[in-house]
C-alpha atoms as a PDB file:
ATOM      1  CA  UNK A   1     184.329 214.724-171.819  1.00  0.00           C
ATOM      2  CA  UNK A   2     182.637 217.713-172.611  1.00  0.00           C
ATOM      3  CA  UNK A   3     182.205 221.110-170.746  1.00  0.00           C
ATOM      4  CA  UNK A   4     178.989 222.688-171.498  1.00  0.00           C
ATOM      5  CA  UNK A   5     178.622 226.584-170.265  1.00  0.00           C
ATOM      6  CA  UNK A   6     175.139 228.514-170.926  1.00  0.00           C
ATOM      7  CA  UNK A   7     174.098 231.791-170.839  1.00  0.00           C
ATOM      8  CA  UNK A   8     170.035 231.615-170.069  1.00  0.00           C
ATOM      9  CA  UNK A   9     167.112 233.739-168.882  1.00  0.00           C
ATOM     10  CA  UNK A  10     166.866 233.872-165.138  1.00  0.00           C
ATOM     11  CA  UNK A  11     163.242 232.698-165.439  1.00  0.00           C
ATOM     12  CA  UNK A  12     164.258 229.693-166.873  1.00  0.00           C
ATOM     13  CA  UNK A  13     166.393 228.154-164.545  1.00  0.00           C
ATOM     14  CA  UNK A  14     163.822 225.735-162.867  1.00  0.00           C
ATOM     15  CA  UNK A  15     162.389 224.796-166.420  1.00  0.00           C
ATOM     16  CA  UNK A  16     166.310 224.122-167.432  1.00  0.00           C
ATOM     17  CA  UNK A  17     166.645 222.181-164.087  1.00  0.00           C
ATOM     18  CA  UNK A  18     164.070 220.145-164.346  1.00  0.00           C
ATOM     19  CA  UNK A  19     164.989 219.075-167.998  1.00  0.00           C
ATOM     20  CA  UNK A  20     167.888 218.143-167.366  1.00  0.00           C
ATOM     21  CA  UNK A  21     167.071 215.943-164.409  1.00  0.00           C
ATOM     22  CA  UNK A  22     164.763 213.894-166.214  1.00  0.00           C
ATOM     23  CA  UNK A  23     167.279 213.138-168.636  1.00  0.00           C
ATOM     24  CA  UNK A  24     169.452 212.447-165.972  1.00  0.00           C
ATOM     25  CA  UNK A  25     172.054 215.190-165.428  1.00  0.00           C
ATOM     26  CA  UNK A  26     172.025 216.819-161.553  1.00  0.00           C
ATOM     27  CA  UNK A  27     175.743 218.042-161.457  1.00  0.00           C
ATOM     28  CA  UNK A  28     175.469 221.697-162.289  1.00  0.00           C
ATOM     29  CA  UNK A  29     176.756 224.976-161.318  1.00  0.00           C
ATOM     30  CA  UNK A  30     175.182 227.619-161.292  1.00  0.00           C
ATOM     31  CA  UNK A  31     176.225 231.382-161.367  1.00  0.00           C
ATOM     32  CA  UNK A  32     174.394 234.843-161.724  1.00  0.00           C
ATOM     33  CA  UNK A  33     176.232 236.821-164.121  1.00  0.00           C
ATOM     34  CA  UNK A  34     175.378 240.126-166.176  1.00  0.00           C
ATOM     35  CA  UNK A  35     176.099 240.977-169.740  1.00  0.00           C
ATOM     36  CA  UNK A  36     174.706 241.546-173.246  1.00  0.00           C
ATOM     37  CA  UNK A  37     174.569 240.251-176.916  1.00  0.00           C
ATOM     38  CA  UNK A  38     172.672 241.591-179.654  1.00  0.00           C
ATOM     39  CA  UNK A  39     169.687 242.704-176.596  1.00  0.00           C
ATOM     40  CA  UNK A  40     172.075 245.567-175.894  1.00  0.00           C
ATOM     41  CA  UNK A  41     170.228 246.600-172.793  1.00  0.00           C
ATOM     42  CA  UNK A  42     167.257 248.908-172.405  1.00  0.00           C
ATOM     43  CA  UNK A  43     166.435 252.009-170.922  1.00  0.00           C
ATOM     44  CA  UNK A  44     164.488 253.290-167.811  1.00  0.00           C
ATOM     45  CA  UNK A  45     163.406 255.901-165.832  1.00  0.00           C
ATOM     46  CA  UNK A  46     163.972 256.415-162.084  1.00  0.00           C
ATOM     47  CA  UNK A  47     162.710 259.675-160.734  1.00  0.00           C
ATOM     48  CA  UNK A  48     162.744 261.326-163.709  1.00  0.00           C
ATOM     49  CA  UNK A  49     166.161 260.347-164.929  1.00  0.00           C
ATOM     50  CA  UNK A  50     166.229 258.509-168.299  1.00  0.00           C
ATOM     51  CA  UNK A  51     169.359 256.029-167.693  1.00  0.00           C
ATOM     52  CA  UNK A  52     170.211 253.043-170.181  1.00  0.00           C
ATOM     53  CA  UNK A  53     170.670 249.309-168.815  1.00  0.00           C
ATOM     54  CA  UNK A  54     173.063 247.797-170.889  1.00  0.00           C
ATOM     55  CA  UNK A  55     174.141 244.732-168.473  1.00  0.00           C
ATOM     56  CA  UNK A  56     171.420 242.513-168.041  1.00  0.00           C
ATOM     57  CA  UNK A  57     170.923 239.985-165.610  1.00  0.00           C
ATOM     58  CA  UNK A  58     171.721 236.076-166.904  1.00  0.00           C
ATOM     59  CA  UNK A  59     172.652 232.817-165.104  1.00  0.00           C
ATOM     60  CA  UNK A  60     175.338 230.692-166.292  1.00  0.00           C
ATOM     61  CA  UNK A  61     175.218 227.109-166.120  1.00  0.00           C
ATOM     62  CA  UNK A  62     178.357 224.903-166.401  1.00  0.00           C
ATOM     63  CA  UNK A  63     178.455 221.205-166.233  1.00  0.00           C
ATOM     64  CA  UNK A  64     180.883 218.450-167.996  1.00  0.00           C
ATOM     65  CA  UNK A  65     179.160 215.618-169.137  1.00  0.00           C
ATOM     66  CA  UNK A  66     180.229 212.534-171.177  1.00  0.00           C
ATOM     67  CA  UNK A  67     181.388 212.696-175.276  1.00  0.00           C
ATOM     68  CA  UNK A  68     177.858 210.639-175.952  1.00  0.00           C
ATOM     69  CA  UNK A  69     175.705 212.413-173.994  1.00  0.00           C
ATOM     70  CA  UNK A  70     177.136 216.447-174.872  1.00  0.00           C
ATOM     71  CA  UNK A  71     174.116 216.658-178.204  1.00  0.00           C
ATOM     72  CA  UNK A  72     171.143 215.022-175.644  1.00  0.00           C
ATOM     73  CA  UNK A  73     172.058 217.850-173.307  1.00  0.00           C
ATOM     74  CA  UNK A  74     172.972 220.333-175.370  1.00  0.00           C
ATOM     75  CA  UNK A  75     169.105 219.659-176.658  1.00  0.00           C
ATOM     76  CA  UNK A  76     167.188 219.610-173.879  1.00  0.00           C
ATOM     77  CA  UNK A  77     168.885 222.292-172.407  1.00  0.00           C
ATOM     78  CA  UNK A  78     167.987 224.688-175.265  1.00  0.00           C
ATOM     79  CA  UNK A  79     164.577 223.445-175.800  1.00  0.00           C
ATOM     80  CA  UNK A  80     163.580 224.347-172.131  1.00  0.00           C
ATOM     81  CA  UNK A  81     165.503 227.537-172.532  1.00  0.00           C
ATOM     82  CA  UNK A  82     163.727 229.074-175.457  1.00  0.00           C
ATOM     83  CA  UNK A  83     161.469 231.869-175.594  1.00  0.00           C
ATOM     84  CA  UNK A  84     161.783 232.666-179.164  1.00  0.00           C
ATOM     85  CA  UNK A  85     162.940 236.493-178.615  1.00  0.00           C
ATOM     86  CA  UNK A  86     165.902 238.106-178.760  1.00  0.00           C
ATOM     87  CA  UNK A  87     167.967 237.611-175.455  1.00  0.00           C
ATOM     88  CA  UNK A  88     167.311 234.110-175.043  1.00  0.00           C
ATOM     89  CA  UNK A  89     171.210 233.239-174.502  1.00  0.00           C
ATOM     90  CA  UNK A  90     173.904 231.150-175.736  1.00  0.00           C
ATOM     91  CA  UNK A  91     175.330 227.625-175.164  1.00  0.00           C
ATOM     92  CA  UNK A  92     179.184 226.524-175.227  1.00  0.00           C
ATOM     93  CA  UNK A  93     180.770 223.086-175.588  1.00  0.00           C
ATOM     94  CA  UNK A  94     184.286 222.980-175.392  1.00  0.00           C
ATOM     95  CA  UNK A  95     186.848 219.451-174.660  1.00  0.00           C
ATOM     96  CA  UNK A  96     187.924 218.854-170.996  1.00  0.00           C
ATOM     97  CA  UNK A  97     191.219 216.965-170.778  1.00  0.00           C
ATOM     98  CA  UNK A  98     190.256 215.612-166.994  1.00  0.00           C
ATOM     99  CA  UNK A  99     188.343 215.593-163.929  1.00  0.00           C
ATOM    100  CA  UNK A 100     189.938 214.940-160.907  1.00  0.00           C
ATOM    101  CA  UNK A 101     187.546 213.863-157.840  1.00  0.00           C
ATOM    102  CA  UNK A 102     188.871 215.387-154.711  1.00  0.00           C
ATOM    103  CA  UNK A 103     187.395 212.838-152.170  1.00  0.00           C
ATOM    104  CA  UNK A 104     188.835 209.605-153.725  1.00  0.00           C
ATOM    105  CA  UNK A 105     190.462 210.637-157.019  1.00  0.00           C
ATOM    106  CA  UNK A 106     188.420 209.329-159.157  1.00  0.00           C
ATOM    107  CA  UNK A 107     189.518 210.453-162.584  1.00  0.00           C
ATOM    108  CA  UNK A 108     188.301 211.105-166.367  1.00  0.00           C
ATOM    109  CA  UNK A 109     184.075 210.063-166.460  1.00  0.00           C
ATOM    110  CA  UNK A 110     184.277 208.274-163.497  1.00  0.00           C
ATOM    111  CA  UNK A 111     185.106 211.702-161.554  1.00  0.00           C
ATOM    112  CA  UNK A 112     181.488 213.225-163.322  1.00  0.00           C
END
């Protein structure tokens, strides 16, 4: 199994959504989160105060998925994520040892 975190534009979540429900993956977290890459922030004024945004807002997604299907969503998922421009995020795959189900203990892909 696979764990697969990304770091995306909040405007994209419903176009990441839906792509990866029509390729069949609806078990997703999702989390707001701040932070920066290369984008380093901006700057803006507010009442005549120049201050500098460095901590943008991002969601994370997180899902585990099966070995086979890790490059289909890895795909999709950056395909409905990209803008082309700086800022549009990052995605992780790492191993996952096991899943445990809570409600019947299902374990290992049967758990997903």
């Amino acid at each position: 199994m696979k764990k697969i975190e990304a770091i995306i534009q909040p405007f994209k979540l419903e176009e990441v959504k839906e792509a990866l429900i029509k390729i069949g993956i609806d078990g997703m977290t999702v989390t707001e989160v701040r932070g920066h890459g290369r984008q380093k922030g901006h700057k803006e004024v507010y009442r005549g105060h120049e201050y500098v945004v460095d901590l943008l807002p991002k969601v994370k997604l997180e899902m585990v998925v099966p070995d086979a299907r890790a490059e289909d969503v890895a795909k999709a998922l950056a395909d409905a994520a990209r803008t082309g421009k700086i800022g549009d995020g990052k995605i992780f795959i790492s191993d996952v040892a096991d899943a445990i189900r809570i409600r019947n203990q299902d374990r290992g892909e049967a758990a997903l």
